[in-house]
Protein backbone atom coordinates (compact mmCIF):
# COMPACT_ATOMS: atom_id res chain seq x y z
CA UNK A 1 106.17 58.25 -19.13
CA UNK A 2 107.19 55.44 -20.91
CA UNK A 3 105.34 51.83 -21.98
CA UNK A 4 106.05 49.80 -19.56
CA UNK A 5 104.78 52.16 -16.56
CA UNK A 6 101.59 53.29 -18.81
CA UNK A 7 101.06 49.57 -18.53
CA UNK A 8 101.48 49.45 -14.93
CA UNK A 9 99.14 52.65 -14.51
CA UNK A 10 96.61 51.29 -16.59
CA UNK A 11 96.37 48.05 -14.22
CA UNK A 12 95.85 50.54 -11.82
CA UNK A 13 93.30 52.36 -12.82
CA UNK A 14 91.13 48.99 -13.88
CA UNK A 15 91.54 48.11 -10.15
CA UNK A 16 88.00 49.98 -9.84
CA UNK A 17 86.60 48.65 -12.76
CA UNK A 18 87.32 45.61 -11.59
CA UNK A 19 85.72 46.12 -8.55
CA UNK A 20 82.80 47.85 -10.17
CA UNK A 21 82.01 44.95 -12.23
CA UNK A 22 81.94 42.70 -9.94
CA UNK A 23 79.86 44.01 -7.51
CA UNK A 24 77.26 44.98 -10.59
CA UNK A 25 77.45 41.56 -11.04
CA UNK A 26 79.22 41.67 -14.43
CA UNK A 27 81.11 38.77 -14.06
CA UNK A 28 82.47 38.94 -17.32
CA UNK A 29 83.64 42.16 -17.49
CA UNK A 30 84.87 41.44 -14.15
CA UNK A 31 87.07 38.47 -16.17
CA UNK A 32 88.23 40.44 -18.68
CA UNK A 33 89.43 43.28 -16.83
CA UNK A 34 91.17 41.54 -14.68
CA UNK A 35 92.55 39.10 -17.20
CA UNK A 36 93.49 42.35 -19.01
CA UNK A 37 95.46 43.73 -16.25
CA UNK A 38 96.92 40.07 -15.40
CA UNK A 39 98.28 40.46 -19.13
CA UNK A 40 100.14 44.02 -18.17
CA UNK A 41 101.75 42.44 -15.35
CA UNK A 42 103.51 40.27 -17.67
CA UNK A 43 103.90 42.87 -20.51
CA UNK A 44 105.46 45.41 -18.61
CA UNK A 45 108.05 43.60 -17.06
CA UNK A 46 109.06 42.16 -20.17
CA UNK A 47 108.97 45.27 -21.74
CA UNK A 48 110.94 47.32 -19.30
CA UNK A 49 114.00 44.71 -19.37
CA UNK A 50 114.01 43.95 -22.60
CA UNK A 51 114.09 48.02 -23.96
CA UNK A 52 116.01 49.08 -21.03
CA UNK A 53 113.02 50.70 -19.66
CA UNK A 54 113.44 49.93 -16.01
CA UNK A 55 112.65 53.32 -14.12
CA UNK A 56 112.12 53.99 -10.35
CA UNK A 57 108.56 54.32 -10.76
CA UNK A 58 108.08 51.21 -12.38
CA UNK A 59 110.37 49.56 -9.47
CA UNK A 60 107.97 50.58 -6.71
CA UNK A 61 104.61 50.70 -8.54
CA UNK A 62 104.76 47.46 -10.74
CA UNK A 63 104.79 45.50 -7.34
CA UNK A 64 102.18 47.60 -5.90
CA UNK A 65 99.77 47.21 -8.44
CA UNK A 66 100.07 43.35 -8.92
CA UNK A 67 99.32 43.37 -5.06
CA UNK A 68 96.51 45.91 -5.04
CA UNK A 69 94.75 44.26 -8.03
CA UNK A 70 94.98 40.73 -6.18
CA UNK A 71 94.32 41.96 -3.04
CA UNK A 72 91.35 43.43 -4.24
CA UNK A 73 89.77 40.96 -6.10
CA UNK A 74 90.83 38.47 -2.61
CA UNK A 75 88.69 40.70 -0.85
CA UNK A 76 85.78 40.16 -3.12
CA UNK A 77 85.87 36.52 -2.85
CA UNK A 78 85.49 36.37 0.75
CA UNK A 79 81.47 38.34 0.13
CA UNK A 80 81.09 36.75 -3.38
CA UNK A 81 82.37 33.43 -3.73
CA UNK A 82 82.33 32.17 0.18
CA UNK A 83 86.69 32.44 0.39
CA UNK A 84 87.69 32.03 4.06
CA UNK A 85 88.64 35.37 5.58
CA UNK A 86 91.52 33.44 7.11
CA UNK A 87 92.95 32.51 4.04
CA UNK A 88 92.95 35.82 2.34
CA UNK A 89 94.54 36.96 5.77
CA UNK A 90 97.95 34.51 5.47
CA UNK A 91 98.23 35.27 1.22
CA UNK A 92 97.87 39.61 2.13
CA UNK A 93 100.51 38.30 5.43
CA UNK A 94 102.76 37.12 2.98
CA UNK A 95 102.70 39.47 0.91
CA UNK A 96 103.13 42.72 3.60
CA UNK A 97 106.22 40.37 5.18
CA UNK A 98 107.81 39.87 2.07
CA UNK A 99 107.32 43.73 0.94
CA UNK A 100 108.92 44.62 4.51
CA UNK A 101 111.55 42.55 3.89
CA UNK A 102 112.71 44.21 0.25
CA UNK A 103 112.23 47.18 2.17
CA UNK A 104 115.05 45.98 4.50
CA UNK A 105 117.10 44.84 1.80
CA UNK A 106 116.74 47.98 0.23
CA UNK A 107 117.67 50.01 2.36
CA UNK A 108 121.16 47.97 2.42
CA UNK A 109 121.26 47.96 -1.06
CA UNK A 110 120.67 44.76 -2.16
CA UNK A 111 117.76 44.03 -4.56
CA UNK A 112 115.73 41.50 -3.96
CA UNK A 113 113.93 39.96 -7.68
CA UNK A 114 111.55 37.95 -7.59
CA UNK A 115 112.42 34.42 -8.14
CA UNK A 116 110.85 31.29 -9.53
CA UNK A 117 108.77 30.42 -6.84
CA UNK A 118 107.41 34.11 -5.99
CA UNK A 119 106.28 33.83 -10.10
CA UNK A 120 104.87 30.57 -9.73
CA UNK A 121 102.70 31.76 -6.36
CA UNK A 122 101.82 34.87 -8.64
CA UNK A 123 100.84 33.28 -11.88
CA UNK A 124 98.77 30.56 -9.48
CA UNK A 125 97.16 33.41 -7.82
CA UNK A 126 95.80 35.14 -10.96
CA UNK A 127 94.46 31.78 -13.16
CA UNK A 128 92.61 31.27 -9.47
CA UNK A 129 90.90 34.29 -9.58
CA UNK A 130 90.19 33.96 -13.38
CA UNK A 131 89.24 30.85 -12.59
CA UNK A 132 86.64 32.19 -9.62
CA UNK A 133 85.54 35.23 -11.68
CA UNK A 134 84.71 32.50 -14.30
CA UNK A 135 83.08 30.47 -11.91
CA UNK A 136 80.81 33.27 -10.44
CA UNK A 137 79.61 33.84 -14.11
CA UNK A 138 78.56 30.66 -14.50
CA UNK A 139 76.55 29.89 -11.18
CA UNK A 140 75.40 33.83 -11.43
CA UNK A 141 75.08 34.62 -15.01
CA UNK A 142 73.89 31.01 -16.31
CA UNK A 143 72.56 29.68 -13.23
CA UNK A 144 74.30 26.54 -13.61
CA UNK A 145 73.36 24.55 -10.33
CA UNK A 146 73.72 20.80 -9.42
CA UNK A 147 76.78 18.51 -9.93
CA UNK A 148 78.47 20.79 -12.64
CA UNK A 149 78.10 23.31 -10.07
CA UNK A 150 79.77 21.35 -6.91
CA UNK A 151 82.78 19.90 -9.42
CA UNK A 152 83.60 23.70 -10.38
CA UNK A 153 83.46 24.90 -6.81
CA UNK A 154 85.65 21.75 -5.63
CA UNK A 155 88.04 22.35 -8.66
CA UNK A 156 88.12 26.33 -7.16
CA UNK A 157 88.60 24.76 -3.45
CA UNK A 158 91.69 22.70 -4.60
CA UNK A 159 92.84 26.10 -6.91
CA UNK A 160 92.84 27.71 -3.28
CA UNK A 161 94.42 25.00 -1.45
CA UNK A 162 97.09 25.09 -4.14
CA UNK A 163 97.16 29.42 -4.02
CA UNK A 164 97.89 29.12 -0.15
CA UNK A 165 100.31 26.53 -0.64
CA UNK A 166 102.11 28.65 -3.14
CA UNK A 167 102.04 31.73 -1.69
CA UNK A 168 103.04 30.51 1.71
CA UNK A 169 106.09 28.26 0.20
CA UNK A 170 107.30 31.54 -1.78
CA UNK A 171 107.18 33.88 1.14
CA UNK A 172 109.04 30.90 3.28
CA UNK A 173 111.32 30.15 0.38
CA UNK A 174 112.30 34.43 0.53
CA UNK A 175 112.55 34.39 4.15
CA UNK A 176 115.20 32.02 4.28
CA UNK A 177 116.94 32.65 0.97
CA UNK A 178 117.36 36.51 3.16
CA UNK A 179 117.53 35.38 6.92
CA UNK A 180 120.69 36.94 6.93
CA UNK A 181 118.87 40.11 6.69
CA UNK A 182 117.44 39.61 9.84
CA UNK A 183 120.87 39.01 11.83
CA UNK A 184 121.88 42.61 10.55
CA UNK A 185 118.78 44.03 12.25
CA UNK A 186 119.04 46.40 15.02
């Protein structure tokens, strides 16, 4: 097995920790796992083009484990940190409609990379939830109440408002950079 899908393994296999932590309450650890595994994303990529590394595996895992390791922590924030089920809902919509749709193009051959705006929406979505994992230490592990508390949580209410916006703009922006996709479909 090579670097680059070690990397993508390992991100995998701190999806539990993750999860671990923060339901412990180790908000923290919870950060730096995650930030960790936020780091592979980018290292592995990088990595695999740059050495010539690019293998199957790595082509269907990397993707899954960036989605399983937001997903997750998504999940988490709708019990810990008071996220709106219904927002969680459109980003994991997105993210199922634009996996269905590389399927599709897949299966025609064409490869679909992830452009500018599907990085943007993904690099958004992790400094949220570093930014909420952060957060949660603070009001849980320092018991920081009163204004410094309602400025963070407004500052994480307007890092979700810009998340959704993100993610829904980048699964738009796919959609119709492939509708032709769905004129071929039978």
């Amino acid at each position: 097995m090579n670097l680059p899908n070690k990397l993508t393994t390992a991100r995998v296999v701190m999806i539990p920790l993750f999860l671990a932590a923060l339901y412990y309450s180790c908000w923290m650890a919870a950060f730096v796992i995650f930030a960790l595994a936020s780091i592979t994303d980018a290292l592995d990529g990088h990595i695999a083009r740059s050495r010539g590394l690019i293998t199957d595996f790595g082509k269907f895992m990397d993707p899954l484990a960036d989605k399983l390791l937001v997903t997750a922590a998504l999940i988490a924030f709708v019990e810990l940190l008071n996220v709106p089920g219904w927002v969680v809902f459109l980003i994991i919509a997105r993210e199922l409609a634009i996996t269905g749709l590389r399927t599709i193009a897949a299966g025609k051959g064409i490869v679909m990379a992830a452009d500018k705006w599907g990085k943007v929406k993904t690099v958004s979505q992790m400094v949220w939830i570093c930014y909420g994992l952060l957060m949660g230490f603070c009001f849980y592990g320092l018991s920081i109440r009163g204004s410094e508390a309602w400025g963070m949580y407004l500052a994480f209410q307007i890092g979700m408002a810009v998340v959704l916006c993100t993610t829904l703009f980048s699964g738009g922006n796919y959609l119709w950079k492939n509708r032709d996709l769905f004129s071929q479909m039978k």
